[in-house]
C-alpha atoms as a PDB file:
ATOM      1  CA  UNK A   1      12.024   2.350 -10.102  1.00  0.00           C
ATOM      2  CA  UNK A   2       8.230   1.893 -10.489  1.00  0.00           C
ATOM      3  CA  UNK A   3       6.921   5.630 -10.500  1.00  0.00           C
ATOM      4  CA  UNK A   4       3.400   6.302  -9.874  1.00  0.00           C
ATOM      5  CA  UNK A   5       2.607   8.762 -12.335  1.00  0.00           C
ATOM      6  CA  UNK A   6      -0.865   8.043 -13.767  1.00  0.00           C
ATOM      7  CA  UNK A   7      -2.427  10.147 -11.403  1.00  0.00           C
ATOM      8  CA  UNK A   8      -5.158  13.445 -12.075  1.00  0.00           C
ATOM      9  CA  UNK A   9      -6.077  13.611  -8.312  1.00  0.00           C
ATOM     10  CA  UNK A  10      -3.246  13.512  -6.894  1.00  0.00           C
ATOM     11  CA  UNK A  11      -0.133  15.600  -7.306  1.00  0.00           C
ATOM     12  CA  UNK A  12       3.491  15.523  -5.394  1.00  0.00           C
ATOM     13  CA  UNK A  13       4.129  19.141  -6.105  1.00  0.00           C
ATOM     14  CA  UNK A  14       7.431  19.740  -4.208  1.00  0.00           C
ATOM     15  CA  UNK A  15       9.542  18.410  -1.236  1.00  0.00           C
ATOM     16  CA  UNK A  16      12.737  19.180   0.577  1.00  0.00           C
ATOM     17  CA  UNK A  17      13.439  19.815   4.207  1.00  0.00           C
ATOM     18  CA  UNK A  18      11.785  16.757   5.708  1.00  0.00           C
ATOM     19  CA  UNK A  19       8.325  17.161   4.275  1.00  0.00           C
ATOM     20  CA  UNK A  20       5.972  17.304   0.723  1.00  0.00           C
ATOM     21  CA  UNK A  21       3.902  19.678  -0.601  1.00  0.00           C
ATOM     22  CA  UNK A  22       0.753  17.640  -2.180  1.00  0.00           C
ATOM     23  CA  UNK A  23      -2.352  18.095  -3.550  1.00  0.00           C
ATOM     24  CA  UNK A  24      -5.408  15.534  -2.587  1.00  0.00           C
ATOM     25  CA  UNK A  25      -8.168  16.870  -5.355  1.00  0.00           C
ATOM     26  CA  UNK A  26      -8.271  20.020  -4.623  1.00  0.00           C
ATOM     27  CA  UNK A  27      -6.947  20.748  -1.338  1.00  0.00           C
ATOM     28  CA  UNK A  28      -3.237  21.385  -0.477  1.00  0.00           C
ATOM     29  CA  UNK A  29      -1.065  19.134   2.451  1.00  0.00           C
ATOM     30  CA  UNK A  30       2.151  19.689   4.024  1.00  0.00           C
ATOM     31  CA  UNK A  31       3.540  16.279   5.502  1.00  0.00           C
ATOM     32  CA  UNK A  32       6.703  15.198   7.102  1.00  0.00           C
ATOM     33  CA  UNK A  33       8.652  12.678   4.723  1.00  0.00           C
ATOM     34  CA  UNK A  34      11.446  10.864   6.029  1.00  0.00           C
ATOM     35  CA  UNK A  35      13.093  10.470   2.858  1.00  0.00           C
ATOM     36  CA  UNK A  36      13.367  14.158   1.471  1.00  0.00           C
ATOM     37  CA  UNK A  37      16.531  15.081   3.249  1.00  0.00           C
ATOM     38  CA  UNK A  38      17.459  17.874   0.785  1.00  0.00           C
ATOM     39  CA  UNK A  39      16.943  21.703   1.238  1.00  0.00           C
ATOM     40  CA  UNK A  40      15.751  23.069  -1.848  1.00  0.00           C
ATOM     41  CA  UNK A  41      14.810  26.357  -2.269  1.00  0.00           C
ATOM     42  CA  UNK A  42      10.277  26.483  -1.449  1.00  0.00           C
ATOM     43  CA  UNK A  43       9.600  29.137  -4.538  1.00  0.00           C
ATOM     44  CA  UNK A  44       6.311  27.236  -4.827  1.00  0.00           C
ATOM     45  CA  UNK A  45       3.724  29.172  -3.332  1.00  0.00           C
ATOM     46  CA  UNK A  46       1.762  25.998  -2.316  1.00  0.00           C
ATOM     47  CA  UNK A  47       4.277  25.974   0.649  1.00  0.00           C
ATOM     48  CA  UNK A  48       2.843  29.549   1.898  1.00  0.00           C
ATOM     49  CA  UNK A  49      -0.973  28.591   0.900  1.00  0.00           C
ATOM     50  CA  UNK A  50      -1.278  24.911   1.984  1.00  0.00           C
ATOM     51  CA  UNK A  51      -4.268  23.998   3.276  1.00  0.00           C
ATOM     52  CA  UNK A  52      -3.523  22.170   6.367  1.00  0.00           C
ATOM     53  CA  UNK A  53       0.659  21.250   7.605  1.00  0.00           C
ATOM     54  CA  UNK A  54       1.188  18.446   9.885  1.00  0.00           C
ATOM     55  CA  UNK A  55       3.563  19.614  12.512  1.00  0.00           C
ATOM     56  CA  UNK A  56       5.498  17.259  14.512  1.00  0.00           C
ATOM     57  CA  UNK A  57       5.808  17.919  18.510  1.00  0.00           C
ATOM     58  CA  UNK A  58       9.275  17.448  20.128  1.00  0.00           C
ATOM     59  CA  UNK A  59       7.684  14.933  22.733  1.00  0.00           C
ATOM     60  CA  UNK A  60       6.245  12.166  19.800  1.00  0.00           C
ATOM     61  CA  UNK A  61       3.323  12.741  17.611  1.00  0.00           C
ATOM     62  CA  UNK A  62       2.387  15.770  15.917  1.00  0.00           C
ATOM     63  CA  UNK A  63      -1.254  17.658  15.251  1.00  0.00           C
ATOM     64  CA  UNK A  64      -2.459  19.094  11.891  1.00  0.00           C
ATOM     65  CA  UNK A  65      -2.866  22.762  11.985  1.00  0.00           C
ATOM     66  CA  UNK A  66      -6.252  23.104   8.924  1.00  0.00           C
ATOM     67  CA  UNK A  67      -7.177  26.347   7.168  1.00  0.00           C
ATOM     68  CA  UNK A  68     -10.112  25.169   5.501  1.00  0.00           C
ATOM     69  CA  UNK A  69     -10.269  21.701   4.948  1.00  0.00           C
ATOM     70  CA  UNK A  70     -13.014  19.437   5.355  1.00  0.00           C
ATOM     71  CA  UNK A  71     -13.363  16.016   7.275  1.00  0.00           C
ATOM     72  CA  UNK A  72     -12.903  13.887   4.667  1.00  0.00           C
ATOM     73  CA  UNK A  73     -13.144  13.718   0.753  1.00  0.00           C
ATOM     74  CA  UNK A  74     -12.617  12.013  -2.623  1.00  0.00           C
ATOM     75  CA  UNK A  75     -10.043  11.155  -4.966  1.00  0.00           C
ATOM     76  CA  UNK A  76     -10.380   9.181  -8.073  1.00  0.00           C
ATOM     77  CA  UNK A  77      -7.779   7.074  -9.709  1.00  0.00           C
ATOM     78  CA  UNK A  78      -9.006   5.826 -12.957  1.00  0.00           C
ATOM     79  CA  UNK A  79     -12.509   3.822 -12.137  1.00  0.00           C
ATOM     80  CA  UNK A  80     -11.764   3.593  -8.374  1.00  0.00           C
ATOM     81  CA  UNK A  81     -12.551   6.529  -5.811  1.00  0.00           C
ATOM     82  CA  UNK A  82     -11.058   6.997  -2.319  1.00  0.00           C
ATOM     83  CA  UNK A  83     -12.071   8.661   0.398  1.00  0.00           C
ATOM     84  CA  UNK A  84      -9.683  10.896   2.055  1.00  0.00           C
ATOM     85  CA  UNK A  85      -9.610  11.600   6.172  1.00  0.00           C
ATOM     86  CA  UNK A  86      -6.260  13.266   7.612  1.00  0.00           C
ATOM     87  CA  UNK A  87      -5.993  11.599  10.937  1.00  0.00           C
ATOM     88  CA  UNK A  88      -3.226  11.227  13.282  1.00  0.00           C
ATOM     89  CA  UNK A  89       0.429  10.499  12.598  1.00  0.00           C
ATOM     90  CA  UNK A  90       0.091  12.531   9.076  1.00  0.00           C
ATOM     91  CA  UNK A  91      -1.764  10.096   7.291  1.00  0.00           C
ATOM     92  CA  UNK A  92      -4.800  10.806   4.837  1.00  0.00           C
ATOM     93  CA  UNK A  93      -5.681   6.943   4.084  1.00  0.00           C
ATOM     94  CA  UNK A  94      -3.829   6.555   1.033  1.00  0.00           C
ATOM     95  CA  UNK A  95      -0.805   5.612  -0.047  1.00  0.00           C
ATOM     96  CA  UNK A  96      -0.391   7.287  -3.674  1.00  0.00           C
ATOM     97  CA  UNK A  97       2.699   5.452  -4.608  1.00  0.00           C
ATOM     98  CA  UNK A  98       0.831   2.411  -4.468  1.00  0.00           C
ATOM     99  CA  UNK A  99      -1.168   2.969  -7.536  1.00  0.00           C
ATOM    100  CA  UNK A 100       2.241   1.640  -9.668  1.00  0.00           C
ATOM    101  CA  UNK A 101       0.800  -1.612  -7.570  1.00  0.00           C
ATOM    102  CA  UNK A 102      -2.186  -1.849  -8.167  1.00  0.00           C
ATOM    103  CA  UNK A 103      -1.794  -1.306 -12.208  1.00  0.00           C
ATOM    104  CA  UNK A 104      -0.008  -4.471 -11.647  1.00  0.00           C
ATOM    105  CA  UNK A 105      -1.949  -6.445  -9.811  1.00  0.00           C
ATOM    106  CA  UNK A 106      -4.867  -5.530 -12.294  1.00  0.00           C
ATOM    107  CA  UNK A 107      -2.866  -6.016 -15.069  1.00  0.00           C
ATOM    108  CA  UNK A 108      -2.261 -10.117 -13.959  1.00  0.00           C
ATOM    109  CA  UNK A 109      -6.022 -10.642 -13.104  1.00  0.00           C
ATOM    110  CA  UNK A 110      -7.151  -9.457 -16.691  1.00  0.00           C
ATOM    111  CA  UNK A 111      -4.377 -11.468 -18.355  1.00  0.00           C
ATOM    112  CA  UNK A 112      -4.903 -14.686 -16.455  1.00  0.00           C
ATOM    113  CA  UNK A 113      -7.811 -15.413 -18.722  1.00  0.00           C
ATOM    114  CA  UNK A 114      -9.551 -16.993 -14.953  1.00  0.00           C
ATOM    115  CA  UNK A 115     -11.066 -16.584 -12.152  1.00  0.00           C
ATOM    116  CA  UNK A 116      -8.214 -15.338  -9.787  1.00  0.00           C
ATOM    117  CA  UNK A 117      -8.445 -15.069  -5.571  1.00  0.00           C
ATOM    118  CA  UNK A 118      -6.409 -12.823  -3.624  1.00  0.00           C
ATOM    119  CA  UNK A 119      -5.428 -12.602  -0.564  1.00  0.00           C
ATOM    120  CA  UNK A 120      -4.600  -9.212   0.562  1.00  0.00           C
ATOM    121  CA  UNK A 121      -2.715  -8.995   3.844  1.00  0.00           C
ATOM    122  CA  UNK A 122      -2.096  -6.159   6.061  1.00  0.00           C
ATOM    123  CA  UNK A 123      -4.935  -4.374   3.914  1.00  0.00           C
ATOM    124  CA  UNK A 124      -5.277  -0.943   5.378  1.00  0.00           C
ATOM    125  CA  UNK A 125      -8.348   1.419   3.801  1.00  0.00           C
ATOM    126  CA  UNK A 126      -8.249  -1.360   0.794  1.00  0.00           C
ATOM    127  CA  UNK A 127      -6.456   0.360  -1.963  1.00  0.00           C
ATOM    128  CA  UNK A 128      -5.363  -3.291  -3.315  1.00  0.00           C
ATOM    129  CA  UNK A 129      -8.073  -4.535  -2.635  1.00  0.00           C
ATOM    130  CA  UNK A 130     -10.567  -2.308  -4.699  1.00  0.00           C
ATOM    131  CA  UNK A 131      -8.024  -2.262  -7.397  1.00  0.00           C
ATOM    132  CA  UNK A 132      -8.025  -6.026  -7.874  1.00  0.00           C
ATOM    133  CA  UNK A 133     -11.556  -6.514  -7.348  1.00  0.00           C
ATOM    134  CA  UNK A 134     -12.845  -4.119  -9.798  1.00  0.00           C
ATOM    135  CA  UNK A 135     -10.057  -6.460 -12.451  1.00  0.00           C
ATOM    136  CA  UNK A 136     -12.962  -8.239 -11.745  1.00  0.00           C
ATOM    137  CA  UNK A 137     -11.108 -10.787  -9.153  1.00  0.00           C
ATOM    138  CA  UNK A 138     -12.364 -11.794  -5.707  1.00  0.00           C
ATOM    139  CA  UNK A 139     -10.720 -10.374  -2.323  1.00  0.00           C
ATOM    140  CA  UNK A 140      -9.995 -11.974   0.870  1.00  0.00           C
ATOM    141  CA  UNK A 141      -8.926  -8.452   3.016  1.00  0.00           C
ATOM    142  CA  UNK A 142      -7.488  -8.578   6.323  1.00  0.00           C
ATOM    143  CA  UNK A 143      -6.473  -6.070   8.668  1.00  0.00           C
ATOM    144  CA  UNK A 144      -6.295  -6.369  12.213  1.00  0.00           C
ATOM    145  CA  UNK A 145      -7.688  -2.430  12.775  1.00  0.00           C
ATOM    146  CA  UNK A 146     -12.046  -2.671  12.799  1.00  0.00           C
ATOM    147  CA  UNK A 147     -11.594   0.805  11.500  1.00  0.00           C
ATOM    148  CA  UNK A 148      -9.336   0.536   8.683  1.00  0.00           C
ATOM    149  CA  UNK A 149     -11.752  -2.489   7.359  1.00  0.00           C
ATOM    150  CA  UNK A 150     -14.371  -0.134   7.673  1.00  0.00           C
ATOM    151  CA  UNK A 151     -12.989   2.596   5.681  1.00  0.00           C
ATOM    152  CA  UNK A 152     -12.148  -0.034   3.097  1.00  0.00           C
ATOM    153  CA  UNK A 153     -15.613  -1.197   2.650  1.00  0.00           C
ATOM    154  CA  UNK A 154     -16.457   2.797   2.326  1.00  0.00           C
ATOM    155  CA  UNK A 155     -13.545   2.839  -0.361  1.00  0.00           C
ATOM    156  CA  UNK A 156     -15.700  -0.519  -2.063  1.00  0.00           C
ATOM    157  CA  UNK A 157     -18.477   0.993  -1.671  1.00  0.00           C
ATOM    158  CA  UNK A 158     -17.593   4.653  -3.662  1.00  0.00           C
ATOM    159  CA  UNK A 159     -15.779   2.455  -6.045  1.00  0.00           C
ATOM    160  CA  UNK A 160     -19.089   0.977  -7.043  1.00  0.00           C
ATOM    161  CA  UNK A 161     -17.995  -2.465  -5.584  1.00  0.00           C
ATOM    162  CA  UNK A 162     -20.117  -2.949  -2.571  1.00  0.00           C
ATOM    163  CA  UNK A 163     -21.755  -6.319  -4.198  1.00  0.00           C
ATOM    164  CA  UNK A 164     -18.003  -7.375  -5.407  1.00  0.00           C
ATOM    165  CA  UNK A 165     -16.342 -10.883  -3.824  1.00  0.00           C
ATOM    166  CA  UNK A 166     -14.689  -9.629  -0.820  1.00  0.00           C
ATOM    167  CA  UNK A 167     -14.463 -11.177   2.530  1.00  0.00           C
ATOM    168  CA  UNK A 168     -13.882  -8.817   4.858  1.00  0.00           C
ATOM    169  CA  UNK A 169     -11.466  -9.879   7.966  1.00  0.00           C
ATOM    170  CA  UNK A 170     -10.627  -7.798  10.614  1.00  0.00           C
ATOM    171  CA  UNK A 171      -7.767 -10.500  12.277  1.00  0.00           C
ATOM    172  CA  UNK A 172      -4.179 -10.608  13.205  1.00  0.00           C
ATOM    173  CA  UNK A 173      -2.896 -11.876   9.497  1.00  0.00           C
ATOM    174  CA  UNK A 174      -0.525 -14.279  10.864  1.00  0.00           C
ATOM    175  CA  UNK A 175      -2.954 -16.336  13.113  1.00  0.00           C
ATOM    176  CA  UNK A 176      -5.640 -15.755  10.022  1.00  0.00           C
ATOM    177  CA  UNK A 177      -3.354 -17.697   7.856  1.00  0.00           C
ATOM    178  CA  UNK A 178      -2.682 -20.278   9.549  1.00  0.00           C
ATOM    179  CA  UNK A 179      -6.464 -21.211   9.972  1.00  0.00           C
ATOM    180  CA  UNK A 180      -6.633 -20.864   6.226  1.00  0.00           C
ATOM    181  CA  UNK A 181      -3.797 -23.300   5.666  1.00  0.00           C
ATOM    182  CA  UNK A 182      -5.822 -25.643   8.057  1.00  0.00           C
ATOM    183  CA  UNK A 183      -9.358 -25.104   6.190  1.00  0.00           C
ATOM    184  CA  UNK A 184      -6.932 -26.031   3.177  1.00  0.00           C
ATOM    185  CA  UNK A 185      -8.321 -22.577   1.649  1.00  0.00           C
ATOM    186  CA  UNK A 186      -5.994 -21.533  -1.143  1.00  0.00           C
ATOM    187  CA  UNK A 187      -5.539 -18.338  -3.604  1.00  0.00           C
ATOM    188  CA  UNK A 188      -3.773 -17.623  -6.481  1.00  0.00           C
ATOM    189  CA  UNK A 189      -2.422 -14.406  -5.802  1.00  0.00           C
ATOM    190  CA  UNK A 190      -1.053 -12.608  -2.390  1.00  0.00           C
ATOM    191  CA  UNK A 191      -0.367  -9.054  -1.576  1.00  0.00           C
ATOM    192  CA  UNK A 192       1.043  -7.684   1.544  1.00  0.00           C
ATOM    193  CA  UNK A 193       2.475  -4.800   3.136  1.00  0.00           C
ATOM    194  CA  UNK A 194       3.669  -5.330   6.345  1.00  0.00           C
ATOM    195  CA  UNK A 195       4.650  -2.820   9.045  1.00  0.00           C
ATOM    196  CA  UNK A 196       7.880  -2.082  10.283  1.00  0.00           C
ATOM    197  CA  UNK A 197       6.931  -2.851  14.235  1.00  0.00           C
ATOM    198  CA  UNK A 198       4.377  -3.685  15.647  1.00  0.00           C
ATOM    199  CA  UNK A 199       2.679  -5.992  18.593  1.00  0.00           C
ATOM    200  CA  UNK A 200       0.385  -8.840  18.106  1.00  0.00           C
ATOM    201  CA  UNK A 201      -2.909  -9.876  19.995  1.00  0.00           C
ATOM    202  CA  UNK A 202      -1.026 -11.609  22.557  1.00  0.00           C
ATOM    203  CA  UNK A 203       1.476  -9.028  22.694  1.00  0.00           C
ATOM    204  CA  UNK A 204       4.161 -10.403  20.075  1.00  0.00           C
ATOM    205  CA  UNK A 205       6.599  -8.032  18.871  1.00  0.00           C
ATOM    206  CA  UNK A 206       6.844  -7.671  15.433  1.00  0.00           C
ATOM    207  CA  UNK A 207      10.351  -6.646  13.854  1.00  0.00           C
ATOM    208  CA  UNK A 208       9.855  -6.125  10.314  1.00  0.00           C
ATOM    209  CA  UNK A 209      13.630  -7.313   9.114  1.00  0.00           C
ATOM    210  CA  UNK A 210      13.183 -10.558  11.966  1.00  0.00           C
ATOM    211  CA  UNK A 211      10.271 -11.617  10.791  1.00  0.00           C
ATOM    212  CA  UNK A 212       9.098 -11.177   7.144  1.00  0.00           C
ATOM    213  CA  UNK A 213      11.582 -14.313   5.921  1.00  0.00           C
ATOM    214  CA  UNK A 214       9.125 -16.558   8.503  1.00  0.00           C
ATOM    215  CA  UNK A 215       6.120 -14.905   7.683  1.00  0.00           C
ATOM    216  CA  UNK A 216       6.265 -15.192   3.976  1.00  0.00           C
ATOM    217  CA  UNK A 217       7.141 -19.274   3.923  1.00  0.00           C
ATOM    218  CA  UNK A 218       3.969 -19.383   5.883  1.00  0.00           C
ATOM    219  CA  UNK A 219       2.224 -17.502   3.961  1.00  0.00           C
ATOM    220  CA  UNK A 220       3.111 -19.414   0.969  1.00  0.00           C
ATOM    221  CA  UNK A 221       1.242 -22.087   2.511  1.00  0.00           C
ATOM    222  CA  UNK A 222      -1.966 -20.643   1.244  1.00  0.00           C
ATOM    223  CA  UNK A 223      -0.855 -20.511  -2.936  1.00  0.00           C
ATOM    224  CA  UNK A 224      -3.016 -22.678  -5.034  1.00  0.00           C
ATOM    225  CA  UNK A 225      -1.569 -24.902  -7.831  1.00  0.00           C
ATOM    226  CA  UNK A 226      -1.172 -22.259 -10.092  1.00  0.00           C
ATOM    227  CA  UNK A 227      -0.114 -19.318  -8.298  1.00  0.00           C
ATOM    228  CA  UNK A 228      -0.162 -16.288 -10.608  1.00  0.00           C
ATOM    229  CA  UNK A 229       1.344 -13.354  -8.337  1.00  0.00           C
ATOM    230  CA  UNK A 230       3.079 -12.380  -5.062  1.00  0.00           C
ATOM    231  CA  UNK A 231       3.862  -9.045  -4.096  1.00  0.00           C
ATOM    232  CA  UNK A 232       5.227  -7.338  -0.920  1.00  0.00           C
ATOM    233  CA  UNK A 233       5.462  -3.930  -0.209  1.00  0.00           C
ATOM    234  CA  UNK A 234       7.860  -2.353   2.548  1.00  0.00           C
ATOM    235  CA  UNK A 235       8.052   1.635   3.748  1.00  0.00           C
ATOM    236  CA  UNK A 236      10.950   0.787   6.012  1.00  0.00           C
ATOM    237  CA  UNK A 237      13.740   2.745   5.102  1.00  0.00           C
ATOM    238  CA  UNK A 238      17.076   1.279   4.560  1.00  0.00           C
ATOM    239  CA  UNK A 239      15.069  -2.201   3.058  1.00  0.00           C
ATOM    240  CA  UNK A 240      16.457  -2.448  -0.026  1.00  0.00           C
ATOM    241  CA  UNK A 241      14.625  -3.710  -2.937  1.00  0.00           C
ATOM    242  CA  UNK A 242      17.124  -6.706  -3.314  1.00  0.00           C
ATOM    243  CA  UNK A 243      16.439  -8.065   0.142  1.00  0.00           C
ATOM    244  CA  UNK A 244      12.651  -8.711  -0.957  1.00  0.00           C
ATOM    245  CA  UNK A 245      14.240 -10.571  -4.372  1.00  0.00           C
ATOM    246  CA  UNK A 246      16.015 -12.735  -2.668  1.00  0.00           C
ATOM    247  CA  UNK A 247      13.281 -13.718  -0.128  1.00  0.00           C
ATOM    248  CA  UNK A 248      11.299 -14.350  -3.036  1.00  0.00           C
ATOM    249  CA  UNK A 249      13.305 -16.516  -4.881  1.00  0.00           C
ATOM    250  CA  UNK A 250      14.054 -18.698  -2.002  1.00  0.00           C
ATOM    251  CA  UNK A 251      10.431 -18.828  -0.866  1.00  0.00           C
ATOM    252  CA  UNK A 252       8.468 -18.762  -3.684  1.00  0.00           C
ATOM    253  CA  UNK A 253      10.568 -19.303  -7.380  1.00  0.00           C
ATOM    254  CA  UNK A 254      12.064 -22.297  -6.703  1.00  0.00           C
ATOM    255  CA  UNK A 255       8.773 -23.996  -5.904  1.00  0.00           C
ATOM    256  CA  UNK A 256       6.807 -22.369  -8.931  1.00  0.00           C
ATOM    257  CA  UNK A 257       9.317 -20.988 -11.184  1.00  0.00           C
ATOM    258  CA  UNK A 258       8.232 -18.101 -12.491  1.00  0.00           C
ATOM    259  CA  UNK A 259      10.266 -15.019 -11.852  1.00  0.00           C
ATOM    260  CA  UNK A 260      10.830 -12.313  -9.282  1.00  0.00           C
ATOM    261  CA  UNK A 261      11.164  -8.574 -10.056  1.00  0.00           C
ATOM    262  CA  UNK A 262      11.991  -5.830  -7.081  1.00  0.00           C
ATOM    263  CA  UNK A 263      12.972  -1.671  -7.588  1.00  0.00           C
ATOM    264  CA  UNK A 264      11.524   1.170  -5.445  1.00  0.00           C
ATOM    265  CA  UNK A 265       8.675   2.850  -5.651  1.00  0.00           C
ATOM    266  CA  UNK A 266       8.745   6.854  -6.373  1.00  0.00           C
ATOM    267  CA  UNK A 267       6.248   9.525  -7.343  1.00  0.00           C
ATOM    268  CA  UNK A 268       7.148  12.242  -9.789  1.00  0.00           C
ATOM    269  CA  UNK A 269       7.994  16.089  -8.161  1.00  0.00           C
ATOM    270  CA  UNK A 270       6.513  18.663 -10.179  1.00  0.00           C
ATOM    271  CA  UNK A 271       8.326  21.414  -9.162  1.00  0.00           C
ATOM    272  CA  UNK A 272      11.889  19.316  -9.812  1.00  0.00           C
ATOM    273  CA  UNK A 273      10.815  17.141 -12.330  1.00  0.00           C
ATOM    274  CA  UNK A 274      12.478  14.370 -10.314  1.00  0.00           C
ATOM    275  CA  UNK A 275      11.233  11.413  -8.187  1.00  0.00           C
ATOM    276  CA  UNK A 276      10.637  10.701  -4.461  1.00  0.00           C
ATOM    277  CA  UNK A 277      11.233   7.392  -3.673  1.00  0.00           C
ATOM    278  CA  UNK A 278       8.904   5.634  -1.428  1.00  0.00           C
ATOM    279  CA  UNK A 279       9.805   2.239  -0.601  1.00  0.00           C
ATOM    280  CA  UNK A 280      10.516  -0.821  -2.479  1.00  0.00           C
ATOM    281  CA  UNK A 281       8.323  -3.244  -3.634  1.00  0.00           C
ATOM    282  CA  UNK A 282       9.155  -7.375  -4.326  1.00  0.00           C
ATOM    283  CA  UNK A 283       6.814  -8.973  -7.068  1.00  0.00           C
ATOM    284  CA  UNK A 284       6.977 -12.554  -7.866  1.00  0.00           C
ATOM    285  CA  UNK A 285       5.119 -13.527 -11.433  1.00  0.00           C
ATOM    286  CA  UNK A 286       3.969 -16.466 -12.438  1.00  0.00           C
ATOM    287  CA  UNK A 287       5.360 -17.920 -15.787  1.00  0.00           C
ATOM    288  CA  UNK A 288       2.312 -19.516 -16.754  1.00  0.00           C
END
């Protein structure tokens, strides 16, 4: 498991019951969590004091119920700062199991010794994308939401990359690619973290476990010659880390060697000392 546990602003302090108990800087959440199925005993008194909960209604959706809390804030993580904005559906903007990621990807870029392109797909509020653009690469983001992009280019912008490399693309990534495979535009890295369902602009269903084998060989269309990374990162529940391995070693090692290497991703529970998983990630590395 890849644990994210480099973080100062941002703390998993306990979970059980179908939700977490975090803290975002300096204000407490409660959030529904699919995968803490447990009921452990809430003796911390963040549970009593939170901030703001996100309650789910029994018809679909759910609403935040806020103490104090403001309409957005910041979060650093190392050199990068994020700005956080609970909106619907629980989410604040940020993924904080991600960061494991993003040491990675910024751990490549400064060893590749080049100039290195990404291609971030699926992008959201640009967590990936800051992250590899302040390793000093350039960033081709794309999300199909004009309001994620947005938020990204705020996230750029705190980050003190506003005059960085990236293109900012606010497309369906499956009809973006293909115009980049027909430009012949090429990059030497890829990132993407596709959804679970979803409908494209002509109204295509998208069925995370039907489509990700297609949608990865066309995506590795757009690697250069000498392809340093590919990584894909799944929140579906029940996708196990060793599905992603073995799309990547049909799809992409036995066309450029290299490796592939695939485990969950967890953050660290203070109040247990143990780890909540989050997903599963698939990385592909270059052997060059």
């Amino acid at each position: 498991m890849w644990i994210s546990d480099k973080w100062s602003d941002y703390e998993l302090l306990d979970c059980g019951g179908g939700e977490k108990l975090e803290r975002w800087g300096n204000y407490t959440l409660v959030r529904p969590d699919p995968q803490a199925i447990w009921s452990t005993p809430r003796r911390h008194p963040g549970w009593r004091k939170a901030d703001a909960r996100y309650a789910r209604s029994h018809t679909g959706g759910g609403s935040w119920d806020k103490r104090a809390l403001p309409e957005r804030w910041q979060v650093a993580y190392g050199a990068l700062t994020f700005n956080i904005k609970p909106m619907n559906f629980k989410h604040t903007g940020l993924f904080p199991e991600q960061a494991a990621n993003w040491d990675f990807a910024q751990s490549q870029i400064r060893r590749a010794g080049r100039p290195v392109s990404v291609l971030n797909l699926f992008a959201y509020t640009g967590g990936a994308t800051v992250a590899c653009a302040a390793a000093g690469a350039s960033v081709c983001h794309v999300d199909a939401a004009k309001g994620m992009v947005s938020w990204a280019r705020e996230n750029a912008r705190s980050s003190g990359l506003e005059e960085a490399p990236i293109r900012w693309i606010i497309d369906d990534c499956g009809k973006f690619v293909e115009r980049e495979i027909r430009r012949g535009r090429r990059y030497d890295a890829v990132i993407m973290d596709p959804p679970s369902y979803g409908r494209g602009p002509s109204g295509e269903i998208w069925k995370l476990e039907e489509n990700l084998y297609p949608f990865v060989e066309l995506v590795s269309g757009v690697l250069s010659d000498r392809p340093l990374f590919f990584l894909i990162n799944s929140y579906t529940t029940g996708l196990a880390p060793s599905v992603l391995t073995y799309i990547l070693e049909t799809l992409i090692t036995r066309r450029h060697g290299g490796h592939t290497e695939s485990a969950e991703l967890g953050l660290p529970v203070t109040q247990s000392g143990l780890v909540l998983p989050c997903g599963a990630t698939g990385r592909w590395i270059s052997s060059n």
